[in-house]
PDB file of N, CA and C in Angstrom:
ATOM      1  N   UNK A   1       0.847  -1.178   0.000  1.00  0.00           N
ATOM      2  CA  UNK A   1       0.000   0.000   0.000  1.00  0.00           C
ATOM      3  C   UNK A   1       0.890   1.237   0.000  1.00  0.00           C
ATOM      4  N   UNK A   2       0.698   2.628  -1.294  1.00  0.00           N
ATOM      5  CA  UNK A   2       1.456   3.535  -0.773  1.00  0.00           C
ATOM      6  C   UNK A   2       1.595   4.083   0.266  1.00  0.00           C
ATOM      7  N   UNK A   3       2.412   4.710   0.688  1.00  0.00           N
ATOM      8  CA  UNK A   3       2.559   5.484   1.717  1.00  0.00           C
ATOM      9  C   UNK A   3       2.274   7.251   1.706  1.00  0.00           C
ATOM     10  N   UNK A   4       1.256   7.619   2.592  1.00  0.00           N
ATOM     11  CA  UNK A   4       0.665   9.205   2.508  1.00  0.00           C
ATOM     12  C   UNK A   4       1.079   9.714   3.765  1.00  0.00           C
ATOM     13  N   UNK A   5       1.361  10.808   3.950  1.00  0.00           N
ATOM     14  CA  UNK A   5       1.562  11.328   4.715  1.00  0.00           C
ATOM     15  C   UNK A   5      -0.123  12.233   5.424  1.00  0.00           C
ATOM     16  N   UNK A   6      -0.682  12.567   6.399  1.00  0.00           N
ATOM     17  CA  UNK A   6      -1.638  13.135   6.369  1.00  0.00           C
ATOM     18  C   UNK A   6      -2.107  14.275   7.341  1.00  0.00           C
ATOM     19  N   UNK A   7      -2.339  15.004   6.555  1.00  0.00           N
ATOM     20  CA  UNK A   7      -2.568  16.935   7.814  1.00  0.00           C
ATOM     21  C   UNK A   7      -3.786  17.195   8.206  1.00  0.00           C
ATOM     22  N   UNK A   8      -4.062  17.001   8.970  1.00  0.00           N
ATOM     23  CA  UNK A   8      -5.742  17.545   9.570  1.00  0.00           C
ATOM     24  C   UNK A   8      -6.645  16.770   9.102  1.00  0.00           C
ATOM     25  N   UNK A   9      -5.963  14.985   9.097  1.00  0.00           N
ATOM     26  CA  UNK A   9      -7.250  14.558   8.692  1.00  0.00           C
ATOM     27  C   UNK A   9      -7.187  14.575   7.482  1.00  0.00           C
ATOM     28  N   UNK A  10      -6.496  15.033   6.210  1.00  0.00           N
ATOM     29  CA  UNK A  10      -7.523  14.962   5.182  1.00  0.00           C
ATOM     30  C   UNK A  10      -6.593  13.810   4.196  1.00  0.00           C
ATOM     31  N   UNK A  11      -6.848  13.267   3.202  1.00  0.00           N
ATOM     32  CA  UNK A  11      -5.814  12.488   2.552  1.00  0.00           C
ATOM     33  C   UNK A  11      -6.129  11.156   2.814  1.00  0.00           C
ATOM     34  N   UNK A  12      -6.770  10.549   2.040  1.00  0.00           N
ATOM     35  CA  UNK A  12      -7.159   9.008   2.501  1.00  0.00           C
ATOM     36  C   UNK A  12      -6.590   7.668   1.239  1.00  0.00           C
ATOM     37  N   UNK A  13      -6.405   6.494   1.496  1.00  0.00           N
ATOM     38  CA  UNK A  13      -6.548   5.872   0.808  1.00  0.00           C
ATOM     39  C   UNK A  13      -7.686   4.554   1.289  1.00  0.00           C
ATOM     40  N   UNK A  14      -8.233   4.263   0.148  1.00  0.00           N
ATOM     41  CA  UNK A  14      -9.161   2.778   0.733  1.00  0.00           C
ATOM     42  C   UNK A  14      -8.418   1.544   0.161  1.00  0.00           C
ATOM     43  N   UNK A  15      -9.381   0.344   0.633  1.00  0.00           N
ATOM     44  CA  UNK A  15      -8.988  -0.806  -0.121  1.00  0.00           C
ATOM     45  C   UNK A  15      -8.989  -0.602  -1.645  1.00  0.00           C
ATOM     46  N   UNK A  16      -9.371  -0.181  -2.553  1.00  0.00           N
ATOM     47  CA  UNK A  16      -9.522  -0.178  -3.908  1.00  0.00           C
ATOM     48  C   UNK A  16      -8.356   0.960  -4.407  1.00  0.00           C
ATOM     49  N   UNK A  17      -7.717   1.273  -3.346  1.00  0.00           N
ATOM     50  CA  UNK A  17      -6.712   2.126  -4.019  1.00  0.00           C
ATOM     51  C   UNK A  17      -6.672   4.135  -3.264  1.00  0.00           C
ATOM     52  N   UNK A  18      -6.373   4.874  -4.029  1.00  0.00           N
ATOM     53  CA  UNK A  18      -6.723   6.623  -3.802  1.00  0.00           C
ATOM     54  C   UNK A  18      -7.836   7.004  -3.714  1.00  0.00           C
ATOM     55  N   UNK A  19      -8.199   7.545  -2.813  1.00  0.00           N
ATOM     56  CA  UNK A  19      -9.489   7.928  -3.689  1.00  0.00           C
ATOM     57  C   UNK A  19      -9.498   9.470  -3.875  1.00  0.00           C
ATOM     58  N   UNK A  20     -10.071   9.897  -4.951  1.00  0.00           N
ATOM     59  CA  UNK A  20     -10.122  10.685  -5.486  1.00  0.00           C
ATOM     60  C   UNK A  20     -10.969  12.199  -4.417  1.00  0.00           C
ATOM     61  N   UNK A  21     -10.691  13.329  -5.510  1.00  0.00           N
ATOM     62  CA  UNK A  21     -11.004  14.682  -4.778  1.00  0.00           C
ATOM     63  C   UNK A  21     -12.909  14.502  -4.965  1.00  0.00           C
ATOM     64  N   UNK A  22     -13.721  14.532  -5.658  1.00  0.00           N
ATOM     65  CA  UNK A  22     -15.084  13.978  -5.699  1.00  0.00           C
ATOM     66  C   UNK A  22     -15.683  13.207  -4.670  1.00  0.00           C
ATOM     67  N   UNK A  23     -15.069  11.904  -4.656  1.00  0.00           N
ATOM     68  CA  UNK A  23     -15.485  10.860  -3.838  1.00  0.00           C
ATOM     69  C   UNK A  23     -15.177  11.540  -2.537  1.00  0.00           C
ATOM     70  N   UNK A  24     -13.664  12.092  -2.171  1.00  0.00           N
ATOM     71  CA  UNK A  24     -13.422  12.765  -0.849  1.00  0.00           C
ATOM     72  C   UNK A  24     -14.564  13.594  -0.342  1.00  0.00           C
ATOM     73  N   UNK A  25     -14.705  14.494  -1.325  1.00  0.00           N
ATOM     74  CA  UNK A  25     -16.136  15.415  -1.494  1.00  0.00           C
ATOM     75  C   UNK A  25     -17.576  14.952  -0.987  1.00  0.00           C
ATOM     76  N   UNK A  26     -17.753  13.975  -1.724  1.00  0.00           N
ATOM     77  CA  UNK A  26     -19.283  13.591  -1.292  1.00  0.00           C
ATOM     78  C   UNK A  26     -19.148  12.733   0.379  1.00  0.00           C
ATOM     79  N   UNK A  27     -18.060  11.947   0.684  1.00  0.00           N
ATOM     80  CA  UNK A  27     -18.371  11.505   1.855  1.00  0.00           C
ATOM     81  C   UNK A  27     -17.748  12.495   2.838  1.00  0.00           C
ATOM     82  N   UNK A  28     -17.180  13.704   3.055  1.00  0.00           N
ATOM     83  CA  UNK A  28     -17.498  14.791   3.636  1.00  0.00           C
ATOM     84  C   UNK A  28     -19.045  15.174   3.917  1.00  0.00           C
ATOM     85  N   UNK A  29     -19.343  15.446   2.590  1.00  0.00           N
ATOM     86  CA  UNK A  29     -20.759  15.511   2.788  1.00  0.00           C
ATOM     87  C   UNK A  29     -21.703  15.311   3.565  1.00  0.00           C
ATOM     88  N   UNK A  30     -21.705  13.590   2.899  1.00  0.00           N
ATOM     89  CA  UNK A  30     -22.181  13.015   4.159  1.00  0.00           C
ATOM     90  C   UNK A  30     -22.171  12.550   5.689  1.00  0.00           C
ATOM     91  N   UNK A  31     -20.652  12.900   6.067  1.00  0.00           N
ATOM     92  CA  UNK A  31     -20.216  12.915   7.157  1.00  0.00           C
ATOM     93  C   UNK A  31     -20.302  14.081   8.022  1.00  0.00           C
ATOM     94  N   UNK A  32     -20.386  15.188   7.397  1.00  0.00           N
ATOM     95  CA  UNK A  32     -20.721  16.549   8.085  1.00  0.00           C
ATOM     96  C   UNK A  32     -22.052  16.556   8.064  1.00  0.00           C
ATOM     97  N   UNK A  33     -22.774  16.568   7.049  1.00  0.00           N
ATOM     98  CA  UNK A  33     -24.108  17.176   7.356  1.00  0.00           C
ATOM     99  C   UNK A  33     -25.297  15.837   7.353  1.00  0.00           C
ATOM    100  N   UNK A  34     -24.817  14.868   7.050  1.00  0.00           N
ATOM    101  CA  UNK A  34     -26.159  13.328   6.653  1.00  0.00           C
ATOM    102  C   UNK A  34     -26.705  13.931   4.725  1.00  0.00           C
ATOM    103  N   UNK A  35     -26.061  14.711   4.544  1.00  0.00           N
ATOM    104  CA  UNK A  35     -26.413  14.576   3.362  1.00  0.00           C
ATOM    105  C   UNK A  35     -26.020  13.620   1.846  1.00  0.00           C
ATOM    106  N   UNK A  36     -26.573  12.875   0.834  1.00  0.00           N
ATOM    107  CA  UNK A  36     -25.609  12.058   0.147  1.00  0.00           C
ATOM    108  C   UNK A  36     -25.990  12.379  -0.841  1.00  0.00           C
ATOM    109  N   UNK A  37     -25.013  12.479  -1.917  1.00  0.00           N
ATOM    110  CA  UNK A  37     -24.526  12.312  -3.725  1.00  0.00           C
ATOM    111  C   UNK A  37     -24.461  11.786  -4.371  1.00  0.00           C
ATOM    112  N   UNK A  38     -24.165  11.635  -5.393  1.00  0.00           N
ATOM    113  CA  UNK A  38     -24.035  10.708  -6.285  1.00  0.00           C
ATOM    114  C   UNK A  38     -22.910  10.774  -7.138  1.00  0.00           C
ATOM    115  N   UNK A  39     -21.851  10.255  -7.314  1.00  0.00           N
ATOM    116  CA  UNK A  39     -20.396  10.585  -8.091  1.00  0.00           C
ATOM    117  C   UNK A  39     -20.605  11.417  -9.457  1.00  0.00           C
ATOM    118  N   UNK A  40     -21.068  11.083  -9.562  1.00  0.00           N
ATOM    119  CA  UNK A  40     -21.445  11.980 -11.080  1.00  0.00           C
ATOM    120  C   UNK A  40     -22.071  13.242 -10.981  1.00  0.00           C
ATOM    121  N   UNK A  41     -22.395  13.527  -9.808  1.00  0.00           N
ATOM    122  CA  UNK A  41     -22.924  14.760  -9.416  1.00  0.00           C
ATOM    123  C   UNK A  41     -21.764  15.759  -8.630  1.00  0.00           C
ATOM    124  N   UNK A  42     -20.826  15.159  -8.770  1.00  0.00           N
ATOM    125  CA  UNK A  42     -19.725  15.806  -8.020  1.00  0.00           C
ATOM    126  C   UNK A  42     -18.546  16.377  -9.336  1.00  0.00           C
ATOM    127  N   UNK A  43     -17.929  17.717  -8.976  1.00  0.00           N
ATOM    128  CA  UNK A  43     -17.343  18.248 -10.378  1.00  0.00           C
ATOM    129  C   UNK A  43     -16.150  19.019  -9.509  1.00  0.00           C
ATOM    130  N   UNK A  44     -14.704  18.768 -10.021  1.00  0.00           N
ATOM    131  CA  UNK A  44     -14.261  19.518  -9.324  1.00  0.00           C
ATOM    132  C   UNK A  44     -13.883  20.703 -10.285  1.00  0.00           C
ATOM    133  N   UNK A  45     -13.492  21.828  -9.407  1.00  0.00           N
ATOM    134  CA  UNK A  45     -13.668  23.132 -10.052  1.00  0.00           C
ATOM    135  C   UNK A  45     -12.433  24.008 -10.124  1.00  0.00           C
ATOM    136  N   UNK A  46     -11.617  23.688  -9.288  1.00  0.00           N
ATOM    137  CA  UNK A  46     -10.300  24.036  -9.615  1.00  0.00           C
ATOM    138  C   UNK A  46      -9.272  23.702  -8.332  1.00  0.00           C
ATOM    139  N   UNK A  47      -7.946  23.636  -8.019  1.00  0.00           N
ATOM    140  CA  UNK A  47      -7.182  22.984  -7.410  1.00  0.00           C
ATOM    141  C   UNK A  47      -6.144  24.489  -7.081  1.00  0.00           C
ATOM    142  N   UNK A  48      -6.069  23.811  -5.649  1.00  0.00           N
ATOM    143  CA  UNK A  48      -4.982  25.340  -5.246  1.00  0.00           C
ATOM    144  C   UNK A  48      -3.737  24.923  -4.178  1.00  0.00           C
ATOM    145  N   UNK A  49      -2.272  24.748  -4.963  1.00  0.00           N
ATOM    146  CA  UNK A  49      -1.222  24.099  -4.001  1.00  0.00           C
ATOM    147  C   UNK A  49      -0.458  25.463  -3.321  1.00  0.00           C
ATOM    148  N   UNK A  50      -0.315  25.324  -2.282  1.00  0.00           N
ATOM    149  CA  UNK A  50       0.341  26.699  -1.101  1.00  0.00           C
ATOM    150  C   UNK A  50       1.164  25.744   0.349  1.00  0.00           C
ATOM    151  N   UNK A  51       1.481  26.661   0.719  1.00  0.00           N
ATOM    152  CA  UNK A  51       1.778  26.271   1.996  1.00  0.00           C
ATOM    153  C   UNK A  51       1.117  26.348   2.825  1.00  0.00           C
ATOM    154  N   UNK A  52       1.447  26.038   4.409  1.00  0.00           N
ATOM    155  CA  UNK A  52       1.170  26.875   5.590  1.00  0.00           C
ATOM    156  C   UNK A  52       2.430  26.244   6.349  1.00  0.00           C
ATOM    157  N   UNK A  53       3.374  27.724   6.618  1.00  0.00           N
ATOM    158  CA  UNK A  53       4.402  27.550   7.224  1.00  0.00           C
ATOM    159  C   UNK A  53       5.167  25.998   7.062  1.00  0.00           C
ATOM    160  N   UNK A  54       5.161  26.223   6.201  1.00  0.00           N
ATOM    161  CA  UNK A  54       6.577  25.392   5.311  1.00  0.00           C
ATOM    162  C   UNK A  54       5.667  23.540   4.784  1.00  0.00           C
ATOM    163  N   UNK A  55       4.316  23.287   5.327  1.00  0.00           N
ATOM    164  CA  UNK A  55       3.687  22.230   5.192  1.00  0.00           C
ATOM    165  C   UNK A  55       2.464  22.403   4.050  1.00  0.00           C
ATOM    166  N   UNK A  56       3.296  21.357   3.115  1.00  0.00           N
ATOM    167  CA  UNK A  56       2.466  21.768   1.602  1.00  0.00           C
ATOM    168  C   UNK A  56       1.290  21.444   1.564  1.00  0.00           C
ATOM    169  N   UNK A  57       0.140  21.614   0.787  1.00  0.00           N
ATOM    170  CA  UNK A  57      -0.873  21.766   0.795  1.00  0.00           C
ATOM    171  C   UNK A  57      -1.679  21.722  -0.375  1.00  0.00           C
ATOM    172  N   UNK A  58      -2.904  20.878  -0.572  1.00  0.00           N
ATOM    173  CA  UNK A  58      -2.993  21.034  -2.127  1.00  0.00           C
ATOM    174  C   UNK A  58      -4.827  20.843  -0.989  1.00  0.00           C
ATOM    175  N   UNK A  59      -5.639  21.969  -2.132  1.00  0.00           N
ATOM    176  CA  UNK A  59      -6.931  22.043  -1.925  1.00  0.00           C
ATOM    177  C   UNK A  59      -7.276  21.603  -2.868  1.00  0.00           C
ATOM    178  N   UNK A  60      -8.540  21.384  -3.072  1.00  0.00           N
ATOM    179  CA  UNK A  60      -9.436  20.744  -4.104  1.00  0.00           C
ATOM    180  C   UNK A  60     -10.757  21.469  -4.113  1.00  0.00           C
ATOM    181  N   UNK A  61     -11.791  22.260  -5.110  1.00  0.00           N
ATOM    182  CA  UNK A  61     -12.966  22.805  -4.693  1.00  0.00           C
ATOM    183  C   UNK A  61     -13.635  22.116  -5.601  1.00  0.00           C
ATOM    184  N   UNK A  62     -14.756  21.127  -5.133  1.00  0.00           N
ATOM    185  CA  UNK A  62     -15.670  20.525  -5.645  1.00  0.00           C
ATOM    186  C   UNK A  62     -16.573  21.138  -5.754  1.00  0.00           C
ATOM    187  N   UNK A  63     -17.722  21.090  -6.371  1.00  0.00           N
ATOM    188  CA  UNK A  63     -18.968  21.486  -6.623  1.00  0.00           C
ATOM    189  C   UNK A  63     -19.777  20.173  -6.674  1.00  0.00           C
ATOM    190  N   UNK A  64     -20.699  19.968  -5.753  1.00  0.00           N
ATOM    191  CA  UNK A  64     -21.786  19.218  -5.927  1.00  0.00           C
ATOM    192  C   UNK A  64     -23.095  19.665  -6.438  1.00  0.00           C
ATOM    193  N   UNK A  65     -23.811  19.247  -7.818  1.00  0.00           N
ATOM    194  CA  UNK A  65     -24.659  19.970  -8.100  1.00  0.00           C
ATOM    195  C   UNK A  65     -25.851  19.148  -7.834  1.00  0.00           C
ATOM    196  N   UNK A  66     -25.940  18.156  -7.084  1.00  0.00           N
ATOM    197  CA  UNK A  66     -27.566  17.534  -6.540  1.00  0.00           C
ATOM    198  C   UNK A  66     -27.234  16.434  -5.275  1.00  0.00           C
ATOM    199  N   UNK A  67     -28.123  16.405  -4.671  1.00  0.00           N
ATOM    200  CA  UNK A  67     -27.954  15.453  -3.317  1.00  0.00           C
ATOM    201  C   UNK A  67     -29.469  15.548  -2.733  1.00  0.00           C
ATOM    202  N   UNK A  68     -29.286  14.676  -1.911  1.00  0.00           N
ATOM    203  CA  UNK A  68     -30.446  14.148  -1.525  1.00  0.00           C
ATOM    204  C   UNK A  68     -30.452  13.747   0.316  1.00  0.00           C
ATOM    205  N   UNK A  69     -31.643  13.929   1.475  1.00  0.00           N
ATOM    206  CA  UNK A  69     -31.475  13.628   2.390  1.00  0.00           C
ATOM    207  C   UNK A  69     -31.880  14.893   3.214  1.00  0.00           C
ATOM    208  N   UNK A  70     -31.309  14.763   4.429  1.00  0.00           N
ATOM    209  CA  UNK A  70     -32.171  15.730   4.980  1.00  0.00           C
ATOM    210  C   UNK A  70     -30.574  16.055   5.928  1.00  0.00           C
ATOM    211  N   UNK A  71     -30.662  17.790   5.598  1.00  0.00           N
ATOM    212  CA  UNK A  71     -29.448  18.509   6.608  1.00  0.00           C
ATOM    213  C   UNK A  71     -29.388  18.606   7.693  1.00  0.00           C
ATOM    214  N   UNK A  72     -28.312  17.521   8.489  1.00  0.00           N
ATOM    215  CA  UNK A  72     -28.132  17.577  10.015  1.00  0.00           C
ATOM    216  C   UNK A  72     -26.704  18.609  10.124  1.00  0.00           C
ATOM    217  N   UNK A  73     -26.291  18.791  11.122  1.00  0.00           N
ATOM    218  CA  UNK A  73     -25.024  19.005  11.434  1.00  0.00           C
ATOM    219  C   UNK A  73     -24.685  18.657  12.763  1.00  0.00           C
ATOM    220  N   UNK A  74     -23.201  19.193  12.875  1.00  0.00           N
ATOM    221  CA  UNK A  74     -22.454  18.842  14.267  1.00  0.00           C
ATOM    222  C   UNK A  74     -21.571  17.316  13.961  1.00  0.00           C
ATOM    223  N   UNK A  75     -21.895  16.941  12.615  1.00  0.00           N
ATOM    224  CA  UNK A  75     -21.142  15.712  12.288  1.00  0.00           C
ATOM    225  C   UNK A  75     -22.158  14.424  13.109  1.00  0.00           C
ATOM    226  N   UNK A  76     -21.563  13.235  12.643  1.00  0.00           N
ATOM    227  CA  UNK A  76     -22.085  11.686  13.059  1.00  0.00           C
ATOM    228  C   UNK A  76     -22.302  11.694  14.166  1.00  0.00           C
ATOM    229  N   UNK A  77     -21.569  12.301  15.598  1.00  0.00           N
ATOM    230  CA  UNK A  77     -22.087  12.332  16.765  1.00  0.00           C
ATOM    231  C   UNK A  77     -23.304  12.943  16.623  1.00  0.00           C
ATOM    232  N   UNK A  78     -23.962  13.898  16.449  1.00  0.00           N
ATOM    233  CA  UNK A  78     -25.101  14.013  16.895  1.00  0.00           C
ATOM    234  C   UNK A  78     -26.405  13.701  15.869  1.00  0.00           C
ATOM    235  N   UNK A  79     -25.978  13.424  14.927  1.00  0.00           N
ATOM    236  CA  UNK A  79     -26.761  12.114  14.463  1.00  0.00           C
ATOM    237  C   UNK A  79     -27.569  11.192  15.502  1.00  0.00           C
TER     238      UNK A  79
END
């Protein structure tokens, strides 16, 4: 399995391999708010690499344009 290094949480790999900025996207989604997507409904929109104090950084801005479910927050705990 490669090896990732990972900052705040973000940066995953699964059994099937990387997963991608989309897929990252929608199960955010659903992990923050109970809301869910559909991969094809997910678009990313542009990519932004920077630092913060010397630890590199690469963003990703998705756009989800449909989902379905009902908006909780506070994340899975209060689910």
């Amino acid at each position: 399995m490669p090896q990732q290094r990972r900052h705040s949480g973000q940066g995953r790999y699964t059994a099937a391999g990387p997963e991608d900025f989309a897929a990252a996207a929608i199960r955010e989604l659903t992990e923050e708010t109970g809301l869910v997507a559909d991969p094809s409904d997910a678009h990313v929109v542009t990519m932004l690499v920077d630092d913060n104090h010397g630890v590199p950084r690469l963003t990703a801005v998705v756009r989800i344009t449909a989902w379905t479910g009902t908006l909780t927050t506070g994340g899975p705990s209060s689910r």
